[in-house]
Protein backbone atom coordinates (compact mmCIF):
# COMPACT_ATOMS: atom_id res chain seq x y z
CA UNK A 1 80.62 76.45 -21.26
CA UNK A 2 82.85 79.41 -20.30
CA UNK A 3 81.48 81.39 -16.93
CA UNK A 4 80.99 84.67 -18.74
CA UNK A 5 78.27 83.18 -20.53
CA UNK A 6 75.80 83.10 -17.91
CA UNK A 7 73.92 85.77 -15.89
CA UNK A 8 73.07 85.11 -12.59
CA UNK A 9 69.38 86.59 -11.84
CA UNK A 10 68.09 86.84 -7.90
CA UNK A 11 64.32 87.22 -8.08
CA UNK A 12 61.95 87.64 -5.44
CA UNK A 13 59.00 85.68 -6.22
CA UNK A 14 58.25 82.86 -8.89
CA UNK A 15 55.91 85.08 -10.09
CA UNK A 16 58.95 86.79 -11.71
CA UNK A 17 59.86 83.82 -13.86
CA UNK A 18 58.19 82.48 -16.85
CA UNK A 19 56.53 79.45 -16.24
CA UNK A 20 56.44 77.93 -19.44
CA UNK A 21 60.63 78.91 -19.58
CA UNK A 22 60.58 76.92 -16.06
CA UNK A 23 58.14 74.09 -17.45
CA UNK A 24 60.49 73.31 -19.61
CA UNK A 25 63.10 73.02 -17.86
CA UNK A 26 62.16 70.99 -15.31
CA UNK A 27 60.97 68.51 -18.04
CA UNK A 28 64.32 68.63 -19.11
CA UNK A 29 65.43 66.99 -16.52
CA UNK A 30 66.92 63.76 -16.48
CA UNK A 31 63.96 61.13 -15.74
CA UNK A 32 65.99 59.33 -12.90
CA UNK A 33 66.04 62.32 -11.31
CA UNK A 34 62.42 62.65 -10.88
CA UNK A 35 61.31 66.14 -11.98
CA UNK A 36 58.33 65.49 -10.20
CA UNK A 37 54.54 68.06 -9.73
CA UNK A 38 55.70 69.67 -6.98
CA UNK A 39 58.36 71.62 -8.97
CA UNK A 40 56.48 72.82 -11.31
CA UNK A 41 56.08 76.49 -11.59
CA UNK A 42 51.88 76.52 -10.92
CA UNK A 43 52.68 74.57 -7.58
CA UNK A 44 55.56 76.60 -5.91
CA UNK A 45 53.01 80.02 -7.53
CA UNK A 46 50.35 78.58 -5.62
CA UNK A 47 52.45 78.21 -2.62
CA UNK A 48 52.92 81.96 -2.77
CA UNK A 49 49.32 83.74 -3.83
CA UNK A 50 47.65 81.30 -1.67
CA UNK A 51 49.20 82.50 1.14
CA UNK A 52 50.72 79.34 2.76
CA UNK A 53 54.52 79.97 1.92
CA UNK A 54 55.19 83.92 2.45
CA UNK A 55 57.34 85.69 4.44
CA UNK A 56 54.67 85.89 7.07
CA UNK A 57 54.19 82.16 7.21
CA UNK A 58 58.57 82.06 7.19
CA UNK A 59 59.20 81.36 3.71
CA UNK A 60 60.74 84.59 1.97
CA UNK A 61 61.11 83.52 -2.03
CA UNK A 62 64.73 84.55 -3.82
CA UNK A 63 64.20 82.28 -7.12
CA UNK A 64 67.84 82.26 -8.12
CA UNK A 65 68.16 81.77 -11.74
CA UNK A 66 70.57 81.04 -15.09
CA UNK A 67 70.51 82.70 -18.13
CA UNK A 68 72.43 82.55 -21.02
CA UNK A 69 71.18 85.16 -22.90
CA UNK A 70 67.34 84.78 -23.22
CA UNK A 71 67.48 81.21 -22.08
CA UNK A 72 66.79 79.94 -18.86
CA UNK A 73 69.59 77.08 -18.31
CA UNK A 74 69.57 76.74 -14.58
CA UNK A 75 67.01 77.40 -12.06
CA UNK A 76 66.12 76.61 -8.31
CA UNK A 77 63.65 77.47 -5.54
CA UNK A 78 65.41 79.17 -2.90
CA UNK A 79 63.60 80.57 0.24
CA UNK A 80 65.26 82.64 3.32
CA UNK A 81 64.01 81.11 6.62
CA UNK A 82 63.97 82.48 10.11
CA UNK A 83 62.68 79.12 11.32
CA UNK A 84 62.45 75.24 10.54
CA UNK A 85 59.31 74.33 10.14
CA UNK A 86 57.86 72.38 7.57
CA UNK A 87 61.04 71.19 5.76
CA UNK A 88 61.22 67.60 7.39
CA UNK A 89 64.80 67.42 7.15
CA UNK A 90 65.59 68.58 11.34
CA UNK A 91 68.26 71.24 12.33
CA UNK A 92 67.18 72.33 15.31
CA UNK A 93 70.12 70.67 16.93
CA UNK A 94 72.16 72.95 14.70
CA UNK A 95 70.09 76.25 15.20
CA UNK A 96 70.32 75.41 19.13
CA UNK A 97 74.36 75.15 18.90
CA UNK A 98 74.61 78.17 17.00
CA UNK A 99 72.77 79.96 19.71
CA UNK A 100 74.63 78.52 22.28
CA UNK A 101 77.71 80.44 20.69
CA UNK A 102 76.67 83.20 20.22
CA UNK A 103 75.87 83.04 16.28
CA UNK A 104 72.72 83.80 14.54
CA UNK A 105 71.61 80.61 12.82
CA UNK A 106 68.39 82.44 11.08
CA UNK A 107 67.91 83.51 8.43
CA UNK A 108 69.24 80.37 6.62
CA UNK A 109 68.22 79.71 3.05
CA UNK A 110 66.76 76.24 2.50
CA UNK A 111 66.21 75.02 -1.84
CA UNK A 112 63.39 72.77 -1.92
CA UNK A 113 59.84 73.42 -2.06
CA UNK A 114 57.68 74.12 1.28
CA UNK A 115 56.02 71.77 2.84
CA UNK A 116 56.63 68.53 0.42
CA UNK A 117 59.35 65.78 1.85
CA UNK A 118 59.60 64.46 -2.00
CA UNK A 119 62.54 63.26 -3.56
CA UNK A 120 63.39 64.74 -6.57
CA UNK A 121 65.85 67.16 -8.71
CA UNK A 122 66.13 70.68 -6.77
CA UNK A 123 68.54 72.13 -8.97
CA UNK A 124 67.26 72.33 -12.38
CA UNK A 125 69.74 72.41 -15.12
CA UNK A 126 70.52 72.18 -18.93
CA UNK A 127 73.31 70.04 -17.99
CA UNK A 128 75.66 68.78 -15.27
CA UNK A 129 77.99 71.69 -15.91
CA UNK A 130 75.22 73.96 -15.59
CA UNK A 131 73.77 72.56 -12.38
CA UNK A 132 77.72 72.88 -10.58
CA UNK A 133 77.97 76.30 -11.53
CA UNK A 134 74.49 76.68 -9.97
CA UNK A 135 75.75 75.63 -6.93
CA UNK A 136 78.39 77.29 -7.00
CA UNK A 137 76.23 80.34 -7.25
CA UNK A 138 74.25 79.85 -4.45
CA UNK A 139 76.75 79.32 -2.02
CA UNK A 140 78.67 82.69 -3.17
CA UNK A 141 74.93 84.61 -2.59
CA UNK A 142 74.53 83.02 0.56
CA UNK A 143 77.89 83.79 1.60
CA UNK A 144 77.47 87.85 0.15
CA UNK A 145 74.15 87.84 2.29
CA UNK A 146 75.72 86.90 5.65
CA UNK A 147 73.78 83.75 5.91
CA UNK A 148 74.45 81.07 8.57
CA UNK A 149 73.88 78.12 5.89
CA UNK A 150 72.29 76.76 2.53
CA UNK A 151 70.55 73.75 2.66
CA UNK A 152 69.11 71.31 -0.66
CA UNK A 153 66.41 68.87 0.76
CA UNK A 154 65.38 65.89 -0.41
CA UNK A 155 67.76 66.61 -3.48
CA UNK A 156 68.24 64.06 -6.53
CA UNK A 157 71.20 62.12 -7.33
CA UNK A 158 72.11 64.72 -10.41
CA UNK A 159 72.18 67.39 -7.34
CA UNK A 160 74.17 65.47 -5.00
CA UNK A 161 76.53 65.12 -7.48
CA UNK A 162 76.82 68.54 -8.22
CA UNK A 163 77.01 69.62 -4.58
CA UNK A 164 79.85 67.12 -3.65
CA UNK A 165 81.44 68.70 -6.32
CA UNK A 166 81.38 72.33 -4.70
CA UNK A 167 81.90 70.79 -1.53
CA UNK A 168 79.00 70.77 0.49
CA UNK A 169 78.05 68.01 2.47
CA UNK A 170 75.84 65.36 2.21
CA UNK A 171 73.13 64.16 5.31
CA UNK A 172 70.50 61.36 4.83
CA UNK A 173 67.16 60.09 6.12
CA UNK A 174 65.06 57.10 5.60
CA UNK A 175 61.06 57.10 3.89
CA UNK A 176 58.68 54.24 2.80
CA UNK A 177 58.07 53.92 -0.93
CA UNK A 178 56.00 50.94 -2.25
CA UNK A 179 57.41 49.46 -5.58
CA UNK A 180 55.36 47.53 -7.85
CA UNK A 181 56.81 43.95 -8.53
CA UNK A 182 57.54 44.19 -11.99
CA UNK A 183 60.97 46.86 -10.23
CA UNK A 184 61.65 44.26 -7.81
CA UNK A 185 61.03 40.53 -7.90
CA UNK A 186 62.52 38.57 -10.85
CA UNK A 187 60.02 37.83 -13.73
CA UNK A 188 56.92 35.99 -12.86
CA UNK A 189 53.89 35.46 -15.62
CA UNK A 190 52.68 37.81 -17.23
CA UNK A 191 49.35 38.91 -15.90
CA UNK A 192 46.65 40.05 -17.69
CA UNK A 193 45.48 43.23 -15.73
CA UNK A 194 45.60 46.59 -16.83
CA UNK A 195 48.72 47.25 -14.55
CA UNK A 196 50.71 44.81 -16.91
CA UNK A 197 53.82 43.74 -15.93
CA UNK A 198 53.35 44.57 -12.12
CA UNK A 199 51.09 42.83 -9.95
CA UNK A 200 47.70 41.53 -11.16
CA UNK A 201 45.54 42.75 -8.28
CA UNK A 202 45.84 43.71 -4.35
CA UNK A 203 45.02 39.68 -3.59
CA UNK A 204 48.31 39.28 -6.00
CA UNK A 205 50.10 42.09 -4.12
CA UNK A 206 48.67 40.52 -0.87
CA UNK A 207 50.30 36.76 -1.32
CA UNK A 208 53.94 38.35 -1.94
CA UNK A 209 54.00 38.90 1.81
CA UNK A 210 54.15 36.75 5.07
CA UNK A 211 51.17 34.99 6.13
CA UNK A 212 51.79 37.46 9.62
CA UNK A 213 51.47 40.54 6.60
CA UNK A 214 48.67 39.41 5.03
CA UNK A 215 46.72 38.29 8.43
CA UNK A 216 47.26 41.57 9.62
CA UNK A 217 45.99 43.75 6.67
CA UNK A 218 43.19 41.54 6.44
CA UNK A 219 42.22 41.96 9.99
CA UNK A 220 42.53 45.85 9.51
CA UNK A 221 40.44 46.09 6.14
CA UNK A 222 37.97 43.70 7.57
CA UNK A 223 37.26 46.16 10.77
CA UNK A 224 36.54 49.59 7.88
CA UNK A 225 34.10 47.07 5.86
CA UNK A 226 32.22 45.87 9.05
CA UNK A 227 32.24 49.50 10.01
CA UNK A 228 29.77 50.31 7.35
CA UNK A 229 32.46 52.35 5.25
CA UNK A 230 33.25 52.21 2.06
CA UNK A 231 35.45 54.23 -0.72
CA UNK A 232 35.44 56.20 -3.65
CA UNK A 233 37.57 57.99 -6.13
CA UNK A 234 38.41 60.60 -8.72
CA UNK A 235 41.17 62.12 -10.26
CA UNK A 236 41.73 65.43 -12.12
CA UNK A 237 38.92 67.33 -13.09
CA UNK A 238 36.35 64.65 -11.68
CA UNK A 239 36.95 65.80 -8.60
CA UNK A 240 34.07 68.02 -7.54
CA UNK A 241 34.48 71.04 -5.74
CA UNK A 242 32.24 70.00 -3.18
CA UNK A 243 34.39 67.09 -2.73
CA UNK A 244 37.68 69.51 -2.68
CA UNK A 245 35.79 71.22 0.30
CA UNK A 246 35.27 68.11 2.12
CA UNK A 247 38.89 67.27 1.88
CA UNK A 248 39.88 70.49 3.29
CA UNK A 249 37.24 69.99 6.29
CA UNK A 250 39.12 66.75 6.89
CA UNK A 251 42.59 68.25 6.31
CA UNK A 252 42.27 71.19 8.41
CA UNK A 253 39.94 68.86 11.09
CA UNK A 254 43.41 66.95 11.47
CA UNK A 255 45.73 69.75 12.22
CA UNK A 256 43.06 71.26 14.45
CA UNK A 257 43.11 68.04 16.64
CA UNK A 258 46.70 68.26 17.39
CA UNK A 259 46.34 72.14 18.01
CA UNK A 260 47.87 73.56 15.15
CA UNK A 261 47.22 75.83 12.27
CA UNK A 262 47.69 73.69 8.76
CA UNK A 263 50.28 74.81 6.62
CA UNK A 264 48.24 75.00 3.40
CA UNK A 265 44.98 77.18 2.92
CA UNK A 266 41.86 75.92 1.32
CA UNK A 267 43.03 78.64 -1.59
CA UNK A 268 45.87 76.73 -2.39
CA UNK A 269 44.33 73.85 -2.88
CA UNK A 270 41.98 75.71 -5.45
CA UNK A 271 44.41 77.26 -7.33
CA UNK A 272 45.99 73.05 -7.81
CA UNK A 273 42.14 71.99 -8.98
CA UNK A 274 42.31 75.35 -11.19
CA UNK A 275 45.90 74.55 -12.67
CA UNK A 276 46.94 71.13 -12.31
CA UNK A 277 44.44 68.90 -11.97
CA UNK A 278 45.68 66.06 -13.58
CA UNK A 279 48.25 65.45 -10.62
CA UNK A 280 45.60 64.76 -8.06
CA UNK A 281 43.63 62.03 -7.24
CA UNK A 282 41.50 61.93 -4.04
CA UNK A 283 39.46 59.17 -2.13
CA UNK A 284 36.84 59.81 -0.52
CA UNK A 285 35.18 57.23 2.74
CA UNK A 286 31.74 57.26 3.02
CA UNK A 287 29.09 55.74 5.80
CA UNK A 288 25.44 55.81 5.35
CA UNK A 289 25.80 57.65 2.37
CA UNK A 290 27.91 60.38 4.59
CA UNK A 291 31.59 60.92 4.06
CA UNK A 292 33.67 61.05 6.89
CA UNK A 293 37.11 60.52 5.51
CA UNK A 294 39.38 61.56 2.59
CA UNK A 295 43.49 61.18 1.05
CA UNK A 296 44.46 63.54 -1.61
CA UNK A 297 47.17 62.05 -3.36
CA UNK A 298 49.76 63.21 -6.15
CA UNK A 299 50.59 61.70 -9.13
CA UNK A 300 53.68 62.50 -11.62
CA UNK A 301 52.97 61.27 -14.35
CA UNK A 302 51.03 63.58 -17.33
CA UNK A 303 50.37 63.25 -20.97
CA UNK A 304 51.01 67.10 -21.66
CA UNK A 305 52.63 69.90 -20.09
CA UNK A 306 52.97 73.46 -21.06
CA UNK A 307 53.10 73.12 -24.59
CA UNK A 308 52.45 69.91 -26.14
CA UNK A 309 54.35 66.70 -24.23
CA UNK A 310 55.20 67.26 -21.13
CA UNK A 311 58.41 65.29 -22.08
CA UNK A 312 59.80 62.83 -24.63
CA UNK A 313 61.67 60.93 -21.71
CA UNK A 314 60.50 58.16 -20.78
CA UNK A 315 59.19 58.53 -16.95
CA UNK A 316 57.71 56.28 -14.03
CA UNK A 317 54.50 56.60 -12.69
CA UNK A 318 54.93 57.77 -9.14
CA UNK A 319 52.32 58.35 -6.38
CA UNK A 320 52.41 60.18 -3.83
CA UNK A 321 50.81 60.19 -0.41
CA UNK A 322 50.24 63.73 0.61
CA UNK A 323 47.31 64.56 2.79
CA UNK A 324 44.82 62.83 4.95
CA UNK A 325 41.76 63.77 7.50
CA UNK A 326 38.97 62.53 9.11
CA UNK A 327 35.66 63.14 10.69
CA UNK A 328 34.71 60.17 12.65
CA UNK A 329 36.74 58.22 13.99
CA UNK A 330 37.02 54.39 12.82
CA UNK A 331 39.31 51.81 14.14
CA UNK A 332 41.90 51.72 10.84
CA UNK A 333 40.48 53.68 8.82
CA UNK A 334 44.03 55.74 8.11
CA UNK A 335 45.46 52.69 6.68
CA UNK A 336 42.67 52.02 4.68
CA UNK A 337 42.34 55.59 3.19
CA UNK A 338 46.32 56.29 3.29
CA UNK A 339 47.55 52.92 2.02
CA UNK A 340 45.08 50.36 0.94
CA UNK A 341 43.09 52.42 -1.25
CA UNK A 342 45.93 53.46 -3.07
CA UNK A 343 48.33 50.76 -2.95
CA UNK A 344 45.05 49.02 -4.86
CA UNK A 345 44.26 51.95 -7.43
CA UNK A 346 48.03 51.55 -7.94
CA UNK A 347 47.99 48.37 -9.28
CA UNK A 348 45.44 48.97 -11.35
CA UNK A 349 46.72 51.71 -13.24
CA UNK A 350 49.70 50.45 -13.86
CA UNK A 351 51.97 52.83 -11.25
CA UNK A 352 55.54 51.53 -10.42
CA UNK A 353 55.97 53.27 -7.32
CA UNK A 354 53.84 54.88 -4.18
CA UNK A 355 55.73 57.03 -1.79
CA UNK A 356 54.29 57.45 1.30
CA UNK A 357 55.74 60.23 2.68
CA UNK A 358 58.10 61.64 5.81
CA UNK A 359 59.21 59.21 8.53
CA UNK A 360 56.93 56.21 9.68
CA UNK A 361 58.64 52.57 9.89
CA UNK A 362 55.02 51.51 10.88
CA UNK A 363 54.79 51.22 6.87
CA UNK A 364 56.87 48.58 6.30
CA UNK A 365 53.52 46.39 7.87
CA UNK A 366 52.21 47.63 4.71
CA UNK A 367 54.86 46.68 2.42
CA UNK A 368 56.39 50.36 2.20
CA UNK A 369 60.31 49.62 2.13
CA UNK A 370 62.92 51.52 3.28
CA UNK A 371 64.46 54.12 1.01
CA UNK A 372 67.48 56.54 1.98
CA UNK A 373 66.81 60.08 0.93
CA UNK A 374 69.77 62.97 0.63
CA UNK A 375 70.15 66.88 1.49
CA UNK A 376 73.22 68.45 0.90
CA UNK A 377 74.13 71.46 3.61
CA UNK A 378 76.68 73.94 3.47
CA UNK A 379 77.98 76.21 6.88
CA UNK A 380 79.23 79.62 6.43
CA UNK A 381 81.01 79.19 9.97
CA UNK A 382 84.36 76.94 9.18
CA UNK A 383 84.35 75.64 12.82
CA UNK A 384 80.51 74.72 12.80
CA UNK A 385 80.74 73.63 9.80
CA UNK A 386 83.84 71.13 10.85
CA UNK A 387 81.60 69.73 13.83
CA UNK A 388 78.35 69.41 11.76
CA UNK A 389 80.71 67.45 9.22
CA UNK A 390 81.90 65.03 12.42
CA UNK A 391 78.22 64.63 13.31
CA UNK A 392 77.06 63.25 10.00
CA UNK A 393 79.38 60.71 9.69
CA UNK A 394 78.05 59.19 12.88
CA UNK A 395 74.67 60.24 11.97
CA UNK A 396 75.28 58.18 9.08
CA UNK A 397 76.65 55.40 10.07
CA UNK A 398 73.49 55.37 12.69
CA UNK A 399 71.20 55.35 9.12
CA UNK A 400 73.31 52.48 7.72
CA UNK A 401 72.87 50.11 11.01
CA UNK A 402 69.08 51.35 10.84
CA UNK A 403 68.67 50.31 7.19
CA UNK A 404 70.30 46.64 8.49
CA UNK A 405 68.05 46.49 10.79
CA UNK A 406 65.11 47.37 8.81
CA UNK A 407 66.09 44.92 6.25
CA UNK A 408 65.72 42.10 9.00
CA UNK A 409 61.69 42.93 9.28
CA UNK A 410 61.42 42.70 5.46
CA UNK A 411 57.54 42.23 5.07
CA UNK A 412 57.85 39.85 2.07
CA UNK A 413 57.42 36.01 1.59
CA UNK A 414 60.90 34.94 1.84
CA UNK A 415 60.73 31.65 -0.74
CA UNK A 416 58.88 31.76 -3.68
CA UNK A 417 59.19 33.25 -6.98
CA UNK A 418 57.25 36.16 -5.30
CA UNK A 419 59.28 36.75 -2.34
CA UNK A 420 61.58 39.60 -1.67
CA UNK A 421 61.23 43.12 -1.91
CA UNK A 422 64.49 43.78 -3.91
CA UNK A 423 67.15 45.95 -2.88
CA UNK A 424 66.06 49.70 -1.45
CA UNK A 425 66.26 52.44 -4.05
CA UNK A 426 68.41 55.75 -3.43
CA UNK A 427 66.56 58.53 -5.06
């Protein structure tokens, strides 16, 4: 596809770009590179008219976008940052050096959206041409607005691809995904419960592991039960709004106890019951008929999207573990509500994967494996950038012997045509 094809469109806000023209492109997307909720255009809009990611909050919005006449064929979500909070992916050690010399490391531009350390494709493209020349595109803005640096966070393999191909270079990070058995573990019988194919319950889930494992959890599940507390759930449109406010008492409760303002406002959450309500599911722990706890998690997968199908690929059913808070305090109750409850619900609906989120190791206890994750970087400063470069191959060779390690504590049973956890996906 020759260059002079495309027009290259810098827009301030998603706001400016038709979301069913973005819809369906991100359901475009290859299915292994997990065009996943948090992309869509109603989340990253929400982000913005809710107030939580704004240039007053440090996120400044310049959509850049590909067009090829009327057609959108390459998109991404870029924001200008004068700060790095809430990306997950740490460069303070950068911003620090660059002040040490002199340079001004803000505003940076960062592609990925706020607040959400998911794996998944950034760079949304018709094609792998497409998604080069996208990259391509950003770092020539970036470089015509004097920025320090252009980061892609938690970026697919499609857009690692693409920016090893323009030359940026590539950092990594470990998270804790849960994979159902039927991924993993060579065949077993076939069970009979709705999650067919995967495990048959949480007992079946429970006897893959150690007998150190499966003490353990029992222990903690046993203390919430004698506690008096119990669980429910609802997904979608089931969920009250009373129970939405709850959450956001417990939410906010959380950040409040460690002295800081939460990212998200109770509008934003709103605007997801208002507009895409089959992507959450939330559990709610109650105690003398009081509840005093509550997860909201995420789920990818959707019967219809903006027009009809959501997509003719075929695509896994992910979780995701997002948000958590609490009222009372009860000895385990965050594993309970974070992991257990879900891990369970899971299995029953048939889901092949739960991620649980940033950072953690404590989750391997709870069967969530080791995963490396990617972001791409690029440095407008040739020296920096030569120095960063050094650093991440030690950095990386630091992730490797971490992984080894890691693999050492595997969780699972390790005989038996149950054992093993299989090897650790690279998103």
């Amino acid at each position: 596809m020759p260059d002079h094809d495309l027009v290259i469109r810098v827009l301030d806000s998603p706001l400016k770009v038709d979301a069913v023209a973005w819809n369906t492109l991100l359901a475009a997307q290859d299915p292994a590179d997990e065009p996943n909720p948090f992309m869509r255009h109603e989340y990253l809009a929400a982000m913005l008219e809710s107030g939580s990611a704004t240039p007053a909050t440090g996120w400044t919005a310049r959509f850049v976008t590909l067009w090829q006449q009327d057609q959108l064929v390459g998109a991404c979500a870029l924001y200008l940052k004068d700060q790095s909070y809430g990306e997950y992916v740490f460069d303070h050690a950068w911003a620090n050096a660059y002040q040490q010399l002199g340079l001004a490391y803000y505003p940076k531009a960062v592609v990925a959206p706020p607040f959400t350390p998911v794996p998944g494709a950034r760079l949304l493209a018709r094609d792998a041409d497409t998604r080069t020349l996208l990259v391509k595109a950003l770092v020539a803005w970036c470089g015509e607005q004097g920025l320090s640096s252009l980061h892609l966070l938690f970026a697919s393999d499609a857009d690692v691809r693409a920016c090893e191909a323009a030359g940026l270079m590539l950092r990594h990070n470990v998270q804790f995904h849960w994979t159902n058995r039927a991924l993993t573990v060579a065949p077993a019988p076939a069970p009979s419960a709705p999650g067919a194919g995967g495990y048959r319950d949480f007992d079946d889930f429970l006897r893959s592991l150690s007998r150190e494992k499966r003490k353990k959890i029992g222990q903690e599940r046993r203390k919430v039960r004698d506690a008096g507390v119990s669980f429910r759930w609802s997904q979608g449109t089931a969920i009250a709004s009373v129970d939405w406010d709850f959450f956001y008492r417990c939410y906010e409760h959380t950040y409040d106890e460690h002295g800081n303002a939460p990212y998200l406002s109770r509008d934003f959450f709103q605007r997801m019951a208002d507009t895409m309500a089959e992507h959450w599911l939330l559990f709610v722990a109650e105690r003398d008929g009081r509840p005093i706890a509550s997860s909201l998690i995420a789920l990818s997968a959707v019967t219809k999207g903006v027009d009809g199908d959501f997509s003719k690929k075929t695509r896994a059913k992910i979780a995701y573990g997002r948000y958590w808070g609490a009222l009372e305090r009860v000895d385990c109750l965050h594993f309970e509500a974070c992991y257990y409850q879900p891990l369970a619900w899971c299995i029953e609906h048939g889901y092949q994967r739960f991620e649980g989120g940033a950072q953690g190791e404590h989750k391997m206890a709870r069967a969530l494996m080791p995963v490396k994750t990617n972001s791409a970087h690029w440095l407008a400063h040739p020296a920096f950038a030569d120095a960063v470069g050094r650093f991440l191959a030690r950095e990386d060779e630091g992730i490797q012997g971490y992984l080894e390690e890691l693999a050492r504590r595997n969780p699972f049973r390790r005989a038996g045509p149950r054992s093993g956890a299989g090897p650790a996906r690279t998103p």
